[in-house]
C-alpha atoms as a PDB file:
ATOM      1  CA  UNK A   1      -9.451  -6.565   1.262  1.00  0.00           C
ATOM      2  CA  UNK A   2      -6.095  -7.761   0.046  1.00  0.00           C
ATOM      3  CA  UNK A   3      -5.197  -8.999  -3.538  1.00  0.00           C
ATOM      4  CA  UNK A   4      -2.969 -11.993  -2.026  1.00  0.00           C
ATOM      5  CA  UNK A   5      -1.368 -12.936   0.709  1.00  0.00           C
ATOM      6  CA  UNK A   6       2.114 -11.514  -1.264  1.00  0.00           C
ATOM      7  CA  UNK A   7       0.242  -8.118   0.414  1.00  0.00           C
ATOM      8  CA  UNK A   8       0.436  -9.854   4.189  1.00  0.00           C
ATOM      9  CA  UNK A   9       3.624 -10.935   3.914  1.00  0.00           C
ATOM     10  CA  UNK A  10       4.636  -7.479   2.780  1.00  0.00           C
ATOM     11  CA  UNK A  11       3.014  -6.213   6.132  1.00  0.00           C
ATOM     12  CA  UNK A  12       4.909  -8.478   8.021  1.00  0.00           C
ATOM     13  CA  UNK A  13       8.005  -7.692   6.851  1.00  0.00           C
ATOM     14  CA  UNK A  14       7.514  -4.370   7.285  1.00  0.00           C
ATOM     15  CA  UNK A  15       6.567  -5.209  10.913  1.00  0.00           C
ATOM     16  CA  UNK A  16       9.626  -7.198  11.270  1.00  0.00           C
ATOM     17  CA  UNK A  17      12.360  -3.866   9.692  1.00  0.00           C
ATOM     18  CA  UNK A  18      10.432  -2.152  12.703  1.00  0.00           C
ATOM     19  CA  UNK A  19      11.297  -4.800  15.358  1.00  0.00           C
ATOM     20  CA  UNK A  20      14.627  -4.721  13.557  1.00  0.00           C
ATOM     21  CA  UNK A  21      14.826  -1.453  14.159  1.00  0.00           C
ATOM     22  CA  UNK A  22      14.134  -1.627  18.074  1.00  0.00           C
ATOM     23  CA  UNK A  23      16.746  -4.716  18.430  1.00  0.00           C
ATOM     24  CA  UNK A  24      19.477  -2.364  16.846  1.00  0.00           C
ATOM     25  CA  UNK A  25      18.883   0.638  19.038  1.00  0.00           C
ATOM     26  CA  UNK A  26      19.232  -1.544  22.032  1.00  0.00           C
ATOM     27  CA  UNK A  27      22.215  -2.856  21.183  1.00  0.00           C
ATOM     28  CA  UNK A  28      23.850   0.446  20.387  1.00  0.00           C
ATOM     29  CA  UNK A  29      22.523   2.230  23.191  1.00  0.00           C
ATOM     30  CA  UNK A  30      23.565  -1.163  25.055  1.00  0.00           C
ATOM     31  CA  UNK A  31      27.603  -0.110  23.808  1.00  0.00           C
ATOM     32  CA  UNK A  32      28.991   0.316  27.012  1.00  0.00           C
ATOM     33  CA  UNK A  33      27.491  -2.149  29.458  1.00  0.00           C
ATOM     34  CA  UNK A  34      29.496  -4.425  31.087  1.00  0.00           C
ATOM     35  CA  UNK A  35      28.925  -7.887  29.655  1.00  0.00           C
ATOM     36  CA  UNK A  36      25.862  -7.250  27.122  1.00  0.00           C
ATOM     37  CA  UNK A  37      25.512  -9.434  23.914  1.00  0.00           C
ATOM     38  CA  UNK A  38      24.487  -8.386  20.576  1.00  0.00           C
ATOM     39  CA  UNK A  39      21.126  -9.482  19.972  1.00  0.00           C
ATOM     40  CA  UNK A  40      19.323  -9.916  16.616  1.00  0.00           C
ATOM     41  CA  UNK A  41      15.985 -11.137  15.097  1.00  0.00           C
ATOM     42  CA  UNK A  42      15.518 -13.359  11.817  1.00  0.00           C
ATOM     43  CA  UNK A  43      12.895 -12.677   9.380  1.00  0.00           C
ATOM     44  CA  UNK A  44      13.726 -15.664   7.230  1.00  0.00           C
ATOM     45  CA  UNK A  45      13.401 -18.197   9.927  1.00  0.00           C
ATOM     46  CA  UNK A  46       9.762 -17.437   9.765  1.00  0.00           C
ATOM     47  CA  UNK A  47       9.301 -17.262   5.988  1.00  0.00           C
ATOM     48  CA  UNK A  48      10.390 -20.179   5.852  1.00  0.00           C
ATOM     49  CA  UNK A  49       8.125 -21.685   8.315  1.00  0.00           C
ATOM     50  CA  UNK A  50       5.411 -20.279   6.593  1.00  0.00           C
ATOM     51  CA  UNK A  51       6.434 -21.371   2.968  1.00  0.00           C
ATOM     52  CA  UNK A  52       7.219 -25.110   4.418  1.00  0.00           C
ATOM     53  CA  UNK A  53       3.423 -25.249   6.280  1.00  0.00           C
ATOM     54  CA  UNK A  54       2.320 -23.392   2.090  1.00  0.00           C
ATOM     55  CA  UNK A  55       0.645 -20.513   3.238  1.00  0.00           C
ATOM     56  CA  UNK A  56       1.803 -18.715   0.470  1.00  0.00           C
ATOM     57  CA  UNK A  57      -0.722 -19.326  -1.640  1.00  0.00           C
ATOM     58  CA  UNK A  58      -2.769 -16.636  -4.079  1.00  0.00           C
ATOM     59  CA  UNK A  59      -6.291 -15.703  -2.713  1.00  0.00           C
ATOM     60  CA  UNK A  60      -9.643 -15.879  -5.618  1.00  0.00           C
ATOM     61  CA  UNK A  61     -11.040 -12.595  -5.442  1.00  0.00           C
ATOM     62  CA  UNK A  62     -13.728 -13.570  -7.850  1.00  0.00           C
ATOM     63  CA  UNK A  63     -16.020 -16.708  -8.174  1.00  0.00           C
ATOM     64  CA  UNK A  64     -15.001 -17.321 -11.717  1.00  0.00           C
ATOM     65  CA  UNK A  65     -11.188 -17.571 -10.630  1.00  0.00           C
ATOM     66  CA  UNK A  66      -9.654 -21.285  -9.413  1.00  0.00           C
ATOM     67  CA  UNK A  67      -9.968 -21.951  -6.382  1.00  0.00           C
ATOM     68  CA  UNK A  68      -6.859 -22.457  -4.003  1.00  0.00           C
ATOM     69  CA  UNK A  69      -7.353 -23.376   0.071  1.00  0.00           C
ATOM     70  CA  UNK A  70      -6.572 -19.349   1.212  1.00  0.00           C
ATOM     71  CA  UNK A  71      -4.937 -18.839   4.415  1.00  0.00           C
ATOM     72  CA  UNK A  72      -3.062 -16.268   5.452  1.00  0.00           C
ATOM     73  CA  UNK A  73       0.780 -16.195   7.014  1.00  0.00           C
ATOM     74  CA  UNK A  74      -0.214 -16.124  10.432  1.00  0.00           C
ATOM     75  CA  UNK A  75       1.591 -13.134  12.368  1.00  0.00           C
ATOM     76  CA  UNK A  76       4.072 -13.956  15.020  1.00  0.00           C
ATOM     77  CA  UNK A  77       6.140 -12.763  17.309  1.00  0.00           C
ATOM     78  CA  UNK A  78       9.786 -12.447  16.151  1.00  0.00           C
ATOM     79  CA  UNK A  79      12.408 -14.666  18.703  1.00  0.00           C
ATOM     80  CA  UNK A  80      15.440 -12.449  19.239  1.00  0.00           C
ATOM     81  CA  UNK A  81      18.627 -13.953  19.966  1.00  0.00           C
ATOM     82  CA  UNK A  82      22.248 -13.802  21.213  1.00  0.00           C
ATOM     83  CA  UNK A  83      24.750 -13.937  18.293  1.00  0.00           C
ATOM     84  CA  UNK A  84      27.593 -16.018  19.096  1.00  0.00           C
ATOM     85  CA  UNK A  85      30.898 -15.814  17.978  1.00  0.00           C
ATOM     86  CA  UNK A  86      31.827 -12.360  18.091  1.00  0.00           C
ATOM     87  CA  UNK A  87      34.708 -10.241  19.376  1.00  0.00           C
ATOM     88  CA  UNK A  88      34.551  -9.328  23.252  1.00  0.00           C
ATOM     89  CA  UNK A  89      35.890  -6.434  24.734  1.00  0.00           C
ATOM     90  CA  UNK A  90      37.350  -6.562  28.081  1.00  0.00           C
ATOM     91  CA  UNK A  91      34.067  -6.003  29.940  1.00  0.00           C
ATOM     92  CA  UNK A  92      32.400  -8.490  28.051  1.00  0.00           C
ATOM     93  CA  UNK A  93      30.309  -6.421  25.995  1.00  0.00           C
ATOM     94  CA  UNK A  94      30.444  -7.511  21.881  1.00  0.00           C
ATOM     95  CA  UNK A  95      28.564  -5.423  20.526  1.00  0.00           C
ATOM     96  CA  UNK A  96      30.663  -3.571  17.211  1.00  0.00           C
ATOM     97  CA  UNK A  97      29.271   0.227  16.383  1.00  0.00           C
ATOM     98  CA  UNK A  98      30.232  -0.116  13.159  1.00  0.00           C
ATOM     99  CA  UNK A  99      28.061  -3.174  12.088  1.00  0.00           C
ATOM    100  CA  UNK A 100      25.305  -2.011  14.109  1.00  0.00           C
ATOM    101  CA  UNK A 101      25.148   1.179  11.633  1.00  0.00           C
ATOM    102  CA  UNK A 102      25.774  -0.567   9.070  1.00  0.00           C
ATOM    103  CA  UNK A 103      22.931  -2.876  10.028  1.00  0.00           C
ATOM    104  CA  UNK A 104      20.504   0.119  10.815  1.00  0.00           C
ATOM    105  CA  UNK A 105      21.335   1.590   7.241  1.00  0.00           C
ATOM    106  CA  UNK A 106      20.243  -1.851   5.585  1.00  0.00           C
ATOM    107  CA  UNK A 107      17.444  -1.982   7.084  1.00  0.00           C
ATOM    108  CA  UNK A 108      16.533   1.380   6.820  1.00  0.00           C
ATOM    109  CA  UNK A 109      16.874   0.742   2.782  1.00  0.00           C
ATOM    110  CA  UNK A 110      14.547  -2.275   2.681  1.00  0.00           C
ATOM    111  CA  UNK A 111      11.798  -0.901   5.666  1.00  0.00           C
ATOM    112  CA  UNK A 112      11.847   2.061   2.534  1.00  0.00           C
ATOM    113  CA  UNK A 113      12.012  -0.623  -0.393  1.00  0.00           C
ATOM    114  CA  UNK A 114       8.920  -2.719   1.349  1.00  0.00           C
ATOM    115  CA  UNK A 115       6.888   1.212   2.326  1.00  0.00           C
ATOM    116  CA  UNK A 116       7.113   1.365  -1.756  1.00  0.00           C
ATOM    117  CA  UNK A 117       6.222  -2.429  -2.732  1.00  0.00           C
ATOM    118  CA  UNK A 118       3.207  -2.248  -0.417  1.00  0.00           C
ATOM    119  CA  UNK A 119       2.019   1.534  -2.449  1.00  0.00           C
ATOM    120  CA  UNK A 120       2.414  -0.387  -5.585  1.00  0.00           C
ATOM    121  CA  UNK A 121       0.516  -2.961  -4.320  1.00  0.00           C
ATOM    122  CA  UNK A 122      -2.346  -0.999  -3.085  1.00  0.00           C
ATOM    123  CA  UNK A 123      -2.062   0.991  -6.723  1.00  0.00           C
ATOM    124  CA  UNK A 124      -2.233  -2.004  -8.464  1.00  0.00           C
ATOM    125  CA  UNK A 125      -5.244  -3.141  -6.827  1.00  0.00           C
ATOM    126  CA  UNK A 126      -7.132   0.156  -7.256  1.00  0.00           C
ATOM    127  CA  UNK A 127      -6.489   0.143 -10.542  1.00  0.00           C
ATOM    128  CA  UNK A 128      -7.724  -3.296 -10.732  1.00  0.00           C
ATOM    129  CA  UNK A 129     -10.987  -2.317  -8.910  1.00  0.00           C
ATOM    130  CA  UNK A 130     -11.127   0.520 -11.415  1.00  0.00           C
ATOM    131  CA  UNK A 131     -11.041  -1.260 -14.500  1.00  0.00           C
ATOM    132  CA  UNK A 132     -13.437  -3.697 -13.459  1.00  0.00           C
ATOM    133  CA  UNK A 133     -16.005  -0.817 -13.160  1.00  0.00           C
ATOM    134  CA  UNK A 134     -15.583  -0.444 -16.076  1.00  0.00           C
ATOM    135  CA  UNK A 135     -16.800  -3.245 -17.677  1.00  0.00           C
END
């Protein structure tokens, strides 16, 4: 049981800095062949497809609560893509070391930052459960 679907799109996320993660390798361990293109993957794209279709929306957890239509942000698969416009080397290979670590570093920091929201989360709801016990 989740508290909302804030705790789904958290797991996404997370699932996406892990795709992230593979896209990045590939392109560094891609460095040196002959006419390979960076590739990426976008996260955003597909929060906002879910926020435009609204299925970020709070889930009742108790009869009492209001009710809201839940659904849940249905998972996907992330599209990954050339990006355009940057530097060739003579082979035909663009793909820049230097951003690419830069990039895995980022994403290292928010795949960490989401690892904690998601704890808090799950704390949060415990205590929740606790309390209510108590009553």
């Amino acid at each position: 049981m989740q508290p909302s679907s804030v705790t789904d799109l958290l797991f996404q996320n997370l699932n996406f800095r892990g795709e992230k993660q593979k896209v990045i390798s590939s392109n560094i361990a891609n460095i040196n062949t002959p006419k390979y293109k960076t590739k990426d993957i976008s996260f955003e794209n597909e929060l906002q497809k879910a926020s435009i279709k609204n299925d970020l929306q709070l889930r009742a957890t108790h009869h009492n609560h209001i009710s809201f239509e839940t659904q849940s942000i249905p998972t996907s698969q992330f599209n990954t893509f050339e990006v355009e416009g940057l530097e060739e080397q003579n082979d035909g290979n663009n793909v820049n070391l230097d951003k690419q670590m830069s990039d895995m570093a980022k994403n290292s920091i928010m795949f960490n930052a989401i690892q904690g929201s998601i704890k808090k989360d799950a704390a949060w709801f415990k205590e929740v459960i606790a309390a209510s016990g108590k009553n």
